[in-house]
PDB file of N, CA and C in Angstrom:
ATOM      1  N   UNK A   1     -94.934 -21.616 -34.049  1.00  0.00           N
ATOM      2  CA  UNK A   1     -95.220 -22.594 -35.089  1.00  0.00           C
ATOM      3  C   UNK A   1     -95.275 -21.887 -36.442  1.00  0.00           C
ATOM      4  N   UNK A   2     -94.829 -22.611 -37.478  1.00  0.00           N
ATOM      5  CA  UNK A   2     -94.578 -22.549 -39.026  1.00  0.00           C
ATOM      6  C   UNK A   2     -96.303 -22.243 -39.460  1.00  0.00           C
ATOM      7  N   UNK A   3     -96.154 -20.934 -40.108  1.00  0.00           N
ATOM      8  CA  UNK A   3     -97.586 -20.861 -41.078  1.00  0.00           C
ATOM      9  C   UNK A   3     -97.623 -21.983 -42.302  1.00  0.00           C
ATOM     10  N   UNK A   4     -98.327 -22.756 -42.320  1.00  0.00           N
ATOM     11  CA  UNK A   4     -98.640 -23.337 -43.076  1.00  0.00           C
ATOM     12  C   UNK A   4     -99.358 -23.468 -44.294  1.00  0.00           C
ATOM     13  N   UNK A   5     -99.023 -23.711 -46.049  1.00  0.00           N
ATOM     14  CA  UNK A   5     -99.971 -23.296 -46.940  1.00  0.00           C
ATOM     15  C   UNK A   5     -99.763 -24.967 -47.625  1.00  0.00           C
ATOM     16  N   UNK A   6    -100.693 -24.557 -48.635  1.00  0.00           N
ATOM     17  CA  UNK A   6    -100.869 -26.077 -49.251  1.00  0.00           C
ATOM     18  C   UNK A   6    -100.290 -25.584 -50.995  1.00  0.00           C
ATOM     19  N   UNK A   7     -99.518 -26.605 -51.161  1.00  0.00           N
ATOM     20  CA  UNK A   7     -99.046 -26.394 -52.578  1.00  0.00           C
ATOM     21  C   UNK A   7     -99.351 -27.235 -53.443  1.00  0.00           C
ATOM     22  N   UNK A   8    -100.333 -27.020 -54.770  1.00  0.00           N
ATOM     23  CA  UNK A   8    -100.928 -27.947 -55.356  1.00  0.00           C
ATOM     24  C   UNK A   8     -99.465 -28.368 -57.059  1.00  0.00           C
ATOM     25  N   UNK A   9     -99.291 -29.573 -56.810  1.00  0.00           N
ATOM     26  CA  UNK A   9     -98.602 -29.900 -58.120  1.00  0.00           C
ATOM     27  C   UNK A   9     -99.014 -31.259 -58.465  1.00  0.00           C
ATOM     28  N   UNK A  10     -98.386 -30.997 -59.730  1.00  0.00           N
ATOM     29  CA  UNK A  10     -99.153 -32.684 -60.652  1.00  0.00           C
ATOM     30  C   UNK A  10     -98.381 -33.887 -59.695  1.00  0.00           C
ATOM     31  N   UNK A  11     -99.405 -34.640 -60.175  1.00  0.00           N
ATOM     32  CA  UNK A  11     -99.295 -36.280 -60.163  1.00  0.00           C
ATOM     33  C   UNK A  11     -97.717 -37.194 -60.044  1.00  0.00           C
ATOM     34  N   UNK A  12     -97.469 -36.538 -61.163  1.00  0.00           N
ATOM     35  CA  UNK A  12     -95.906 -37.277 -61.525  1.00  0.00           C
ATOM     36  C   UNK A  12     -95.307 -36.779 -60.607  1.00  0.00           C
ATOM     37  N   UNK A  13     -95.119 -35.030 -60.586  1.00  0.00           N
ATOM     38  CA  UNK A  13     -94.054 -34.284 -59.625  1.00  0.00           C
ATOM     39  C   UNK A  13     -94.240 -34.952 -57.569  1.00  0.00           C
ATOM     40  N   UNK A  14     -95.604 -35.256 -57.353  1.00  0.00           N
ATOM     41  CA  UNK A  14     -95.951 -35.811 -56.631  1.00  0.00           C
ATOM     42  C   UNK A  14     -95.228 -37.163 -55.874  1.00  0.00           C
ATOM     43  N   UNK A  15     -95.060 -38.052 -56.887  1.00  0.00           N
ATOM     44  CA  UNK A  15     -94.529 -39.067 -57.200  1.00  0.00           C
ATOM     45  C   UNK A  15     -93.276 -39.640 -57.360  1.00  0.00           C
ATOM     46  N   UNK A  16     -92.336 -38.684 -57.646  1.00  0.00           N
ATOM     47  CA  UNK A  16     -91.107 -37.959 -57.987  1.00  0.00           C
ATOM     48  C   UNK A  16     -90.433 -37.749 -56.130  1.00  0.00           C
ATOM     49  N   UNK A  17     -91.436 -36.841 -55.962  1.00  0.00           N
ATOM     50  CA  UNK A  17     -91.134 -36.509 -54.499  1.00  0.00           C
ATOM     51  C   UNK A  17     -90.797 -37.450 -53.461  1.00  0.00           C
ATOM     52  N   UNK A  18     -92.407 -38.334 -53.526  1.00  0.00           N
ATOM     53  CA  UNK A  18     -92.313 -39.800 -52.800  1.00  0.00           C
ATOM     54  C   UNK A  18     -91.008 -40.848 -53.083  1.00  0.00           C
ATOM     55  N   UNK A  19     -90.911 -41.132 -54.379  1.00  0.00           N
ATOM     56  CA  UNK A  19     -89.714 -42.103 -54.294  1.00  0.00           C
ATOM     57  C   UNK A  19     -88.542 -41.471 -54.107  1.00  0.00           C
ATOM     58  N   UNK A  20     -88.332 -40.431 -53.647  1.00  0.00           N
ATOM     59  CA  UNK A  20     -86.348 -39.735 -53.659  1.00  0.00           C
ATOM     60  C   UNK A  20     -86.837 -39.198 -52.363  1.00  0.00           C
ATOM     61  N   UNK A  21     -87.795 -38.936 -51.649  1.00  0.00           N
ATOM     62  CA  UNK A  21     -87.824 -38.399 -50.092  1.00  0.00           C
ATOM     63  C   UNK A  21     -86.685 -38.449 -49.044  1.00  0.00           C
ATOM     64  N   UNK A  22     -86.829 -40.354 -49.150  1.00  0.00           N
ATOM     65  CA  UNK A  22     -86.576 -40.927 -48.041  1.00  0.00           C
ATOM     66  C   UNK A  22     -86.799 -40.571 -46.842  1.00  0.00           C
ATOM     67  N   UNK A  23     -86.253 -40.639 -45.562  1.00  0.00           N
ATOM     68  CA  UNK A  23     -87.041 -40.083 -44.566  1.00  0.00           C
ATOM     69  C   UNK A  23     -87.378 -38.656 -44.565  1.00  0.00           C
ATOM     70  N   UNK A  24     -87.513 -38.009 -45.085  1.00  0.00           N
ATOM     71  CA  UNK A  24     -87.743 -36.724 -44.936  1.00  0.00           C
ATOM     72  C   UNK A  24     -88.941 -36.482 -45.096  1.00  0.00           C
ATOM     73  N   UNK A  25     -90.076 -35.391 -44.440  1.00  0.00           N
ATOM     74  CA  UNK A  25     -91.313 -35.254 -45.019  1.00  0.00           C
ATOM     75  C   UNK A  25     -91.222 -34.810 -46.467  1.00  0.00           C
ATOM     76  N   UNK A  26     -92.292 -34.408 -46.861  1.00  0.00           N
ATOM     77  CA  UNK A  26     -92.399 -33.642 -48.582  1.00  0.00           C
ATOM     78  C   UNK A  26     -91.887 -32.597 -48.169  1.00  0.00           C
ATOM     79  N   UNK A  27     -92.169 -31.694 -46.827  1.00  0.00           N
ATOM     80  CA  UNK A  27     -91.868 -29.953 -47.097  1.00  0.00           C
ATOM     81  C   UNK A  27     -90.470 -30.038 -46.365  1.00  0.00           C
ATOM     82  N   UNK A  28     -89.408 -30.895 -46.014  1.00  0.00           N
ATOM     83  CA  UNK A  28     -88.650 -31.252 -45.859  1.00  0.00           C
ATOM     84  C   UNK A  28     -87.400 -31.239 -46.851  1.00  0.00           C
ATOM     85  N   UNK A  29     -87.964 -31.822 -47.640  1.00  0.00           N
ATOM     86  CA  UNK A  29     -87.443 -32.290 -49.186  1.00  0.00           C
ATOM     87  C   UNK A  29     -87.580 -31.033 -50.347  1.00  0.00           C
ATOM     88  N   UNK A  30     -88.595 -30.387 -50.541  1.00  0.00           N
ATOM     89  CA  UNK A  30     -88.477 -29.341 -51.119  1.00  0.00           C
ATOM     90  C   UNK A  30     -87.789 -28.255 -50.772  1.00  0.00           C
ATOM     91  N   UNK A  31     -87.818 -28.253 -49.497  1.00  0.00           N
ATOM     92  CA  UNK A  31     -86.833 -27.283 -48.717  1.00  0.00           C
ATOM     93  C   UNK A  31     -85.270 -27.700 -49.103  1.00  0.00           C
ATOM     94  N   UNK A  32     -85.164 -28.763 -49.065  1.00  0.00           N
ATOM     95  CA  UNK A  32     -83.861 -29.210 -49.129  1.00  0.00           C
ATOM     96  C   UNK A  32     -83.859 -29.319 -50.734  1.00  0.00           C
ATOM     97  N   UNK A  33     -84.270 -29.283 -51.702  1.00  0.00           N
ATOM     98  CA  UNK A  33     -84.344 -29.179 -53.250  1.00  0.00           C
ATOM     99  C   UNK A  33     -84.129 -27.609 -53.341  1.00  0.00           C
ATOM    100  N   UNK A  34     -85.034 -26.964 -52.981  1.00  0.00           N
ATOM    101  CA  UNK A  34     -84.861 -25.120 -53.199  1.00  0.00           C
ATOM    102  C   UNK A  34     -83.660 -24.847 -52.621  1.00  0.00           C
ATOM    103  N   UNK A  35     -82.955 -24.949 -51.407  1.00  0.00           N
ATOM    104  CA  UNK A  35     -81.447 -24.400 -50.834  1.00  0.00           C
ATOM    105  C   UNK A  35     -80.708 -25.112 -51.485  1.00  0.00           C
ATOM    106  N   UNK A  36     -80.492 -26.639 -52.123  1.00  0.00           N
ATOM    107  CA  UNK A  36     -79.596 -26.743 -53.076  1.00  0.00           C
ATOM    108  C   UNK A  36     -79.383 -26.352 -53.987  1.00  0.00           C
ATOM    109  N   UNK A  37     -80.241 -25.825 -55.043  1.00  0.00           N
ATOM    110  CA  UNK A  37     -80.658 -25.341 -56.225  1.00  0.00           C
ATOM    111  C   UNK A  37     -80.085 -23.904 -56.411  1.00  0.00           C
ATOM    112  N   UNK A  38     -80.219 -23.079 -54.772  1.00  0.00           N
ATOM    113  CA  UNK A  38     -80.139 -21.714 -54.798  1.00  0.00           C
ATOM    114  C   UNK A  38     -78.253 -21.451 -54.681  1.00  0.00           C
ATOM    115  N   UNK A  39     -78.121 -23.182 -53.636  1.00  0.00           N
ATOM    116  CA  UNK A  39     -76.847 -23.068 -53.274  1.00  0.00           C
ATOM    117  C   UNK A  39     -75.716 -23.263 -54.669  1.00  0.00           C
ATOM    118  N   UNK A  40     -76.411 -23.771 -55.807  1.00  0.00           N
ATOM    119  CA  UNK A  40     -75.907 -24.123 -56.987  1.00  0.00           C
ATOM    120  C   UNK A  40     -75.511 -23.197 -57.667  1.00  0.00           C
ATOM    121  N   UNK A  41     -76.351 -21.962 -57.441  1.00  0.00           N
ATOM    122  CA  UNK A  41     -76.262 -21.032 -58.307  1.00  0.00           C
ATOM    123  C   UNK A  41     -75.440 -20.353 -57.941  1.00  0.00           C
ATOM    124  N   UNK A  42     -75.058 -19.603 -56.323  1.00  0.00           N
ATOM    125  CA  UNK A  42     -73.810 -19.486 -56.043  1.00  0.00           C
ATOM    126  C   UNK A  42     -72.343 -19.867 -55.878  1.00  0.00           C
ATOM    127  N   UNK A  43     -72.772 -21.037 -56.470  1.00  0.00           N
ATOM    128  CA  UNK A  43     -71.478 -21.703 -56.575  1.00  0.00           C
ATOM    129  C   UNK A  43     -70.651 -22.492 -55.407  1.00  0.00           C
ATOM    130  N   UNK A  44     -71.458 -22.521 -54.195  1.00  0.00           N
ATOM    131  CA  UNK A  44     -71.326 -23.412 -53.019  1.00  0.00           C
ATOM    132  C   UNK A  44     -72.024 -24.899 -53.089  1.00  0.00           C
ATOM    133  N   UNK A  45     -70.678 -25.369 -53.557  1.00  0.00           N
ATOM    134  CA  UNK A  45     -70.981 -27.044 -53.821  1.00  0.00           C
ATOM    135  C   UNK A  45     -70.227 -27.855 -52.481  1.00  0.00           C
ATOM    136  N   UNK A  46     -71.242 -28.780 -51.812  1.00  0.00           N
ATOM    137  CA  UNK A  46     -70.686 -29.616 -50.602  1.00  0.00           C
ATOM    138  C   UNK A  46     -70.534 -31.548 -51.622  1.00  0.00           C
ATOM    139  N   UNK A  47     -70.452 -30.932 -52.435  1.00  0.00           N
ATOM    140  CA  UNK A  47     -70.092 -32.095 -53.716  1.00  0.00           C
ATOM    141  C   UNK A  47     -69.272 -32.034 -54.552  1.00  0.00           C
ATOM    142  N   UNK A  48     -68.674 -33.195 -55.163  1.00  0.00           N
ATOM    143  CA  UNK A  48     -67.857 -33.330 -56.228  1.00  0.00           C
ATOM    144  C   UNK A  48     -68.850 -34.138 -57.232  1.00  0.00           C
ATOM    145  N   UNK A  49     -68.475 -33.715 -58.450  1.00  0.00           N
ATOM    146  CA  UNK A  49     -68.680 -34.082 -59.384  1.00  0.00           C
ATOM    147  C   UNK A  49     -68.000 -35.662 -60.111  1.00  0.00           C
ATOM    148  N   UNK A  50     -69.037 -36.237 -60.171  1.00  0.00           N
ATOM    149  CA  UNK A  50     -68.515 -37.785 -60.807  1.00  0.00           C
ATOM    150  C   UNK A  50     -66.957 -37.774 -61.564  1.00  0.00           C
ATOM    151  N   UNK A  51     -66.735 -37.050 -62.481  1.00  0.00           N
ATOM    152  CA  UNK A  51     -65.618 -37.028 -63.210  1.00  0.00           C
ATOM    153  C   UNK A  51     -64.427 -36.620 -62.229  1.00  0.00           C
ATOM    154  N   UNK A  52     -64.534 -35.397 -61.085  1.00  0.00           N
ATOM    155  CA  UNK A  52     -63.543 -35.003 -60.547  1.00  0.00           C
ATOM    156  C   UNK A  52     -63.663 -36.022 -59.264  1.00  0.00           C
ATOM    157  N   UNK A  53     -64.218 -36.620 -59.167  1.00  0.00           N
ATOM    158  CA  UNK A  53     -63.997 -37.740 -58.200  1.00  0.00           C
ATOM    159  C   UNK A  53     -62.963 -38.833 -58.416  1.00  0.00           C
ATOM    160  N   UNK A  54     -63.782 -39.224 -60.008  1.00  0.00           N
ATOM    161  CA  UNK A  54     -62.900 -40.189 -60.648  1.00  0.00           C
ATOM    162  C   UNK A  54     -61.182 -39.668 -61.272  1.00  0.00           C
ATOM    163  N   UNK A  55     -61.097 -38.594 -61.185  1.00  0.00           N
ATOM    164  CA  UNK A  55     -59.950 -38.182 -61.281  1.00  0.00           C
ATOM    165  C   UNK A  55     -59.064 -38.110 -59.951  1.00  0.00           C
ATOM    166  N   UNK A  56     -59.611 -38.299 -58.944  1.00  0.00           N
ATOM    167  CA  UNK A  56     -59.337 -38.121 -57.491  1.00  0.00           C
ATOM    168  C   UNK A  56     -58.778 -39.272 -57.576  1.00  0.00           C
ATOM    169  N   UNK A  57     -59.433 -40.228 -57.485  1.00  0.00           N
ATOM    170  CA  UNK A  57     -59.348 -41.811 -57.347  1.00  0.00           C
ATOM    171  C   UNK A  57     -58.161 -41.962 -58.022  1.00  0.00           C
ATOM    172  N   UNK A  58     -58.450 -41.878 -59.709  1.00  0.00           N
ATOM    173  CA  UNK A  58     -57.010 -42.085 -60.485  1.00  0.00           C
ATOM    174  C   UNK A  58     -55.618 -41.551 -59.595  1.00  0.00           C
ATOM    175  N   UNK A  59     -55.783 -40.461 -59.623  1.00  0.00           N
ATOM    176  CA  UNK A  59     -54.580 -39.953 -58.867  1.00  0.00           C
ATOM    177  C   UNK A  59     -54.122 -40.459 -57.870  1.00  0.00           C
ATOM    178  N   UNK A  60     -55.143 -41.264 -56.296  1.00  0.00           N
ATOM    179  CA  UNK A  60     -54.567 -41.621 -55.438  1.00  0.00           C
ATOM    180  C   UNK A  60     -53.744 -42.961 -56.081  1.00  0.00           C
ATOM    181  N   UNK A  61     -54.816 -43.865 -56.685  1.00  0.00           N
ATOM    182  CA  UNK A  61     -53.634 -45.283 -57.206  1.00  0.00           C
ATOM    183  C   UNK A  61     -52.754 -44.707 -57.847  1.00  0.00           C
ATOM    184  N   UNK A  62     -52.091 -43.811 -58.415  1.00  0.00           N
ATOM    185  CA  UNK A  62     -51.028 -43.387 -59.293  1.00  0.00           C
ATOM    186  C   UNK A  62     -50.322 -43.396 -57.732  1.00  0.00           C
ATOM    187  N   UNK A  63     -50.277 -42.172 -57.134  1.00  0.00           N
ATOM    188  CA  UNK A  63     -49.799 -42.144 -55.592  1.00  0.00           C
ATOM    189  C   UNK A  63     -49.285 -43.126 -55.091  1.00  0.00           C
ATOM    190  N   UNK A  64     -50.373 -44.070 -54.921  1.00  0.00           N
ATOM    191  CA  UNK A  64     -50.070 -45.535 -53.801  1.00  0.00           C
ATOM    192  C   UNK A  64     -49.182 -46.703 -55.027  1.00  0.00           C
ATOM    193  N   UNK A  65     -49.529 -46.696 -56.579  1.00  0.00           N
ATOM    194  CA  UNK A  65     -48.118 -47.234 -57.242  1.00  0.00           C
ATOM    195  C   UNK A  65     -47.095 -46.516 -57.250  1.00  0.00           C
ATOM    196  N   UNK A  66     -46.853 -45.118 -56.928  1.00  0.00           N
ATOM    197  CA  UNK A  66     -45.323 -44.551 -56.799  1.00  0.00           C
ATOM    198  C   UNK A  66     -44.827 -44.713 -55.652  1.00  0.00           C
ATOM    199  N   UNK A  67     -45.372 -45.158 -54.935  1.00  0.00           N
ATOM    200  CA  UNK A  67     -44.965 -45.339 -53.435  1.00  0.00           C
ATOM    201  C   UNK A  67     -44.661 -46.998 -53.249  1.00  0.00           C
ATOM    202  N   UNK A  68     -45.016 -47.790 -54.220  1.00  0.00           N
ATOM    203  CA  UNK A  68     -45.354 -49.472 -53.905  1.00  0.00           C
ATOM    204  C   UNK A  68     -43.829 -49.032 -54.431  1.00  0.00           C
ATOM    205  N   UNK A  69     -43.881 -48.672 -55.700  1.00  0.00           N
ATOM    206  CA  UNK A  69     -42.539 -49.058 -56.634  1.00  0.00           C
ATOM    207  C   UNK A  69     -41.394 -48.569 -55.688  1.00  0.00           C
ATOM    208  N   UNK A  70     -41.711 -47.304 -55.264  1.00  0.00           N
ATOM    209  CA  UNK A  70     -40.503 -46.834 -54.023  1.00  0.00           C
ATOM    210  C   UNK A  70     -40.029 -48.039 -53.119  1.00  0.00           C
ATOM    211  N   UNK A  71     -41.141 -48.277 -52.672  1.00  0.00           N
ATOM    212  CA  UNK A  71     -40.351 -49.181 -51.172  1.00  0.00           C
ATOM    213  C   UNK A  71     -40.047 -50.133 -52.005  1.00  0.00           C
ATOM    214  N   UNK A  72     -40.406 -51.080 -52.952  1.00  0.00           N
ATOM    215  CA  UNK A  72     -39.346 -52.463 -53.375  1.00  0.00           C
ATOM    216  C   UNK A  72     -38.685 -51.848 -54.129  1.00  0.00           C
ATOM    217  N   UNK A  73     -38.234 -51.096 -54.786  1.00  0.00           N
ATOM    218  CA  UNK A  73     -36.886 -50.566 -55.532  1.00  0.00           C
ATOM    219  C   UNK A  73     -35.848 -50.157 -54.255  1.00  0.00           C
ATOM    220  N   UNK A  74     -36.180 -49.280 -53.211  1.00  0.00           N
ATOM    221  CA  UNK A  74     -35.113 -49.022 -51.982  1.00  0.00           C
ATOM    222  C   UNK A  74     -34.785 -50.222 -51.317  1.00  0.00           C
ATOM    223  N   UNK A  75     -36.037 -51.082 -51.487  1.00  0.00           N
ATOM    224  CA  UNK A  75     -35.795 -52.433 -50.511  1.00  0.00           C
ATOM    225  C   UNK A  75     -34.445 -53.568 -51.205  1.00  0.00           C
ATOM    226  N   UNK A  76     -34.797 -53.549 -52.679  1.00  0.00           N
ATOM    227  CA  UNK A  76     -33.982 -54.353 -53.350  1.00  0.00           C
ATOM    228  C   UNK A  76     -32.567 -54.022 -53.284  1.00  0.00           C
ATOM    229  N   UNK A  77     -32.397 -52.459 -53.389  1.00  0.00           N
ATOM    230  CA  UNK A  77     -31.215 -51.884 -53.523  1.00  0.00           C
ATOM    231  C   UNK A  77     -30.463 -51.539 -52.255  1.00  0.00           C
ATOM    232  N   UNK A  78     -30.782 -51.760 -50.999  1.00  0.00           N
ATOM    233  CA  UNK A  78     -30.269 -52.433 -49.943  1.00  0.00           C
ATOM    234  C   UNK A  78     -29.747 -53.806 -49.722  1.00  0.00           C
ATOM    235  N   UNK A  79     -30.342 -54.165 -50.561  1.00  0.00           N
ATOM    236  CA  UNK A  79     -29.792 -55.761 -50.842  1.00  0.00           C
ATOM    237  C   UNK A  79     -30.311 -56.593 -49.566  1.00  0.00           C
ATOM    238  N   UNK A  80     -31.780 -56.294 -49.230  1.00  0.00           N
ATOM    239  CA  UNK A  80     -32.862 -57.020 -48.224  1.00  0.00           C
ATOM    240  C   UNK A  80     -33.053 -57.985 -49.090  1.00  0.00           C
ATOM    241  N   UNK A  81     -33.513 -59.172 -49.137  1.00  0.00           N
ATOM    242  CA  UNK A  81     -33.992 -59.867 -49.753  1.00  0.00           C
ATOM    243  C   UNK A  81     -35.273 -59.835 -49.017  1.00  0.00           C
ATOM    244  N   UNK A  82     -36.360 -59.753 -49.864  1.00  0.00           N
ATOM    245  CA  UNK A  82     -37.830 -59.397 -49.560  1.00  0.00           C
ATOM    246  C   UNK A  82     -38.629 -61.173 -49.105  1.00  0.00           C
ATOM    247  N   UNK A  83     -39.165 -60.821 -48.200  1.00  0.00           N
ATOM    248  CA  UNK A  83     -40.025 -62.587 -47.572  1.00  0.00           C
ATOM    249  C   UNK A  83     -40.818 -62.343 -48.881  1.00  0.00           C
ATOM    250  N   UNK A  84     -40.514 -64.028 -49.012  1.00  0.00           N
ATOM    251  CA  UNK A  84     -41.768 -64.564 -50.642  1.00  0.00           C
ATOM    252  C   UNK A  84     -43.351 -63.796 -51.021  1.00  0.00           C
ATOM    253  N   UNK A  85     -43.601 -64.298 -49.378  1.00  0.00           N
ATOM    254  CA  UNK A  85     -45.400 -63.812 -49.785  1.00  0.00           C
ATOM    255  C   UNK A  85     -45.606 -62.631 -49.469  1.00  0.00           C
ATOM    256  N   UNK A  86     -44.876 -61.547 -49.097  1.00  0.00           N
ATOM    257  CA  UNK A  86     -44.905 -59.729 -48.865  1.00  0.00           C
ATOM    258  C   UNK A  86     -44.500 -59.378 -50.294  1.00  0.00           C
ATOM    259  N   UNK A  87     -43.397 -60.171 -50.709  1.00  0.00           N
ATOM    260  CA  UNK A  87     -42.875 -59.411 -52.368  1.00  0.00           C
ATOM    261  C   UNK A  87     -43.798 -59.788 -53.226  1.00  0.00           C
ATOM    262  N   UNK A  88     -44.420 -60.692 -53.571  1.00  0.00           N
ATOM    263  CA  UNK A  88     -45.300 -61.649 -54.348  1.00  0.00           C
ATOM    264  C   UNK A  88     -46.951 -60.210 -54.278  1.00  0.00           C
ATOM    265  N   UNK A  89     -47.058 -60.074 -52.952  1.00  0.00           N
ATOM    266  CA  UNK A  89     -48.413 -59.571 -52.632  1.00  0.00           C
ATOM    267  C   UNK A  89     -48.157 -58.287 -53.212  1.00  0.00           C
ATOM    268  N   UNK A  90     -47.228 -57.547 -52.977  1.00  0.00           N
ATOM    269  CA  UNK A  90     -46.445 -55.841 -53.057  1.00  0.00           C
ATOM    270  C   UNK A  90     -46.744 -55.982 -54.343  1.00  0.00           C
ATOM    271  N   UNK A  91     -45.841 -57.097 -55.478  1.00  0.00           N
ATOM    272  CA  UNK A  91     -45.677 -57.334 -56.705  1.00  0.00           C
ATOM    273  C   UNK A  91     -47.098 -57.288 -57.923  1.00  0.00           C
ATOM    274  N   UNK A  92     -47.972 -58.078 -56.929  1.00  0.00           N
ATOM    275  CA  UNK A  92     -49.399 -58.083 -57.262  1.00  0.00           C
ATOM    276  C   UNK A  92     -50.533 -57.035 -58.152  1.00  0.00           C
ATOM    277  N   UNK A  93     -50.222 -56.306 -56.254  1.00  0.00           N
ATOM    278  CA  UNK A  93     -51.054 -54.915 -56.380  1.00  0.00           C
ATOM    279  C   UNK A  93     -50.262 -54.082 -56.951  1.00  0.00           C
ATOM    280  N   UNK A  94     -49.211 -53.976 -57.391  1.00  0.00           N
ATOM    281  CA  UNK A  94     -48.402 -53.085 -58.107  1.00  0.00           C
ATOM    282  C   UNK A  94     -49.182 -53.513 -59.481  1.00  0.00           C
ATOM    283  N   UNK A  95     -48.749 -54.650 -60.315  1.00  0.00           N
ATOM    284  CA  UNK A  95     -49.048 -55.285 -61.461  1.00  0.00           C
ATOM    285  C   UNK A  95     -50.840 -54.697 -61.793  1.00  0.00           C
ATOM    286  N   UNK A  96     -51.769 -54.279 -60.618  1.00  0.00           N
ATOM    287  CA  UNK A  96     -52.731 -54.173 -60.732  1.00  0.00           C
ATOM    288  C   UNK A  96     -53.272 -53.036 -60.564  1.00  0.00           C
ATOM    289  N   UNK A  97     -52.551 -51.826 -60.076  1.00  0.00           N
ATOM    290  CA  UNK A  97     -52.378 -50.874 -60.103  1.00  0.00           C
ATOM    291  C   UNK A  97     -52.273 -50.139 -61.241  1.00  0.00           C
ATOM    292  N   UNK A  98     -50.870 -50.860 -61.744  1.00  0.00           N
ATOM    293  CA  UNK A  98     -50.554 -50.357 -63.055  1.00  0.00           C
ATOM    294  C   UNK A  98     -51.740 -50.912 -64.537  1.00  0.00           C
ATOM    295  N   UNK A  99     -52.067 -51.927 -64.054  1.00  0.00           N
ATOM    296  CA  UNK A  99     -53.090 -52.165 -65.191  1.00  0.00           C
ATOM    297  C   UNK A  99     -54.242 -51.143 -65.120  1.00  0.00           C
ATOM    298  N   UNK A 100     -54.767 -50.971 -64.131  1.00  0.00           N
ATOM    299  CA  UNK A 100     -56.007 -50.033 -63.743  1.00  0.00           C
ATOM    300  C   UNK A 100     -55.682 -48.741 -64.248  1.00  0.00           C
ATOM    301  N   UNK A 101     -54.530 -48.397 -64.128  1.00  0.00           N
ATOM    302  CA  UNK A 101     -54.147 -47.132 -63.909  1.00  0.00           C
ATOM    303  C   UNK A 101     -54.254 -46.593 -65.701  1.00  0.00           C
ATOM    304  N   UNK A 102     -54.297 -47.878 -66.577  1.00  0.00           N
ATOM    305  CA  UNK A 102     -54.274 -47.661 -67.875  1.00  0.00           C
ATOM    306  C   UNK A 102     -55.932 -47.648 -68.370  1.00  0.00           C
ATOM    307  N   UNK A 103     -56.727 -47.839 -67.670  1.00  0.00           N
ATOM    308  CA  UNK A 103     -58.100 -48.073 -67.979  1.00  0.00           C
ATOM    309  C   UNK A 103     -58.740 -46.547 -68.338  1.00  0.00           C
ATOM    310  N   UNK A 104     -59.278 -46.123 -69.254  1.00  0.00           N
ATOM    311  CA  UNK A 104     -59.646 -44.817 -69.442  1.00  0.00           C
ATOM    312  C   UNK A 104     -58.947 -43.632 -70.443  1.00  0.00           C
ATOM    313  N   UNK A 105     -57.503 -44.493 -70.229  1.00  0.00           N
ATOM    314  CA  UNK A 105     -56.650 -43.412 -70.789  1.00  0.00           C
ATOM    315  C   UNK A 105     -56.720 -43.766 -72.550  1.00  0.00           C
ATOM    316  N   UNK A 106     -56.086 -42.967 -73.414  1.00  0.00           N
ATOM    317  CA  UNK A 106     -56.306 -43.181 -74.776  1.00  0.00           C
ATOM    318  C   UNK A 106     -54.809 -43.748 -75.026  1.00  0.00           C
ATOM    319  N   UNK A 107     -55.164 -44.671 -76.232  1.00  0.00           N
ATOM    320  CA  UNK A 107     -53.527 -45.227 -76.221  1.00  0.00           C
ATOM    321  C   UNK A 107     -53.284 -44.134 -77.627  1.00  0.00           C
ATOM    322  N   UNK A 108     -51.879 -44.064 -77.684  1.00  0.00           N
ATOM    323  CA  UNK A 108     -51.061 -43.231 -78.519  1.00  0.00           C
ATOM    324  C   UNK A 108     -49.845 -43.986 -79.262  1.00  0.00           C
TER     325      UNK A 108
END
């Protein structure tokens, strides 16, 4: 069994602890606050960062509109004529893709 000591901190920090716990005990949670903290400093991140996430994201819809535009440009130029409500839907999320895909960026 774990030697056990008692660690006295303020009120707030107390408090702090309780609402971000979640199931975890307190010496649970500090444990898991100190090895992240330490893990930070070495530079072992099991995270991405908000911005490089959102750059993730951007990139896949860029991806999945170069790929929409692929298949109905090869499809057309076979001379398939595409069923109404598959071209209409394809047409859609393309149209919405490409709008999104402009959200963030700076116009020039």
């Amino acid at each position: 069994m774990a030697e056990k000591r008692m660690l006295i901190v303020d009120a707030e920090v107390a408090r702090k602890i309780d609402e971000n716990r979640g199931d975890m005990s307190c010496s649970e949670f500090i444990n898991f606050l100190i090895d992240s903290q330490l893990k930070g400093e070495t530079g072992d991140q099991n995270y991405v960062a908000k911005e490089e996430f959102q750059q993730f994201a951007q990139g896949m819809k860029e991806l999945l509109r170069n790929f929409l535009e692929f298949f109905l440009s090869y499809g057309l130029e076979l001379g398939k004529q595409p069923q109404d409500k598959t071209f209409d839907e394809l047409s859609r999320k393309l149209q919405a893709l490409g709008s999104s895909g402009n959200k963030g960026k700076k116009m020039e």
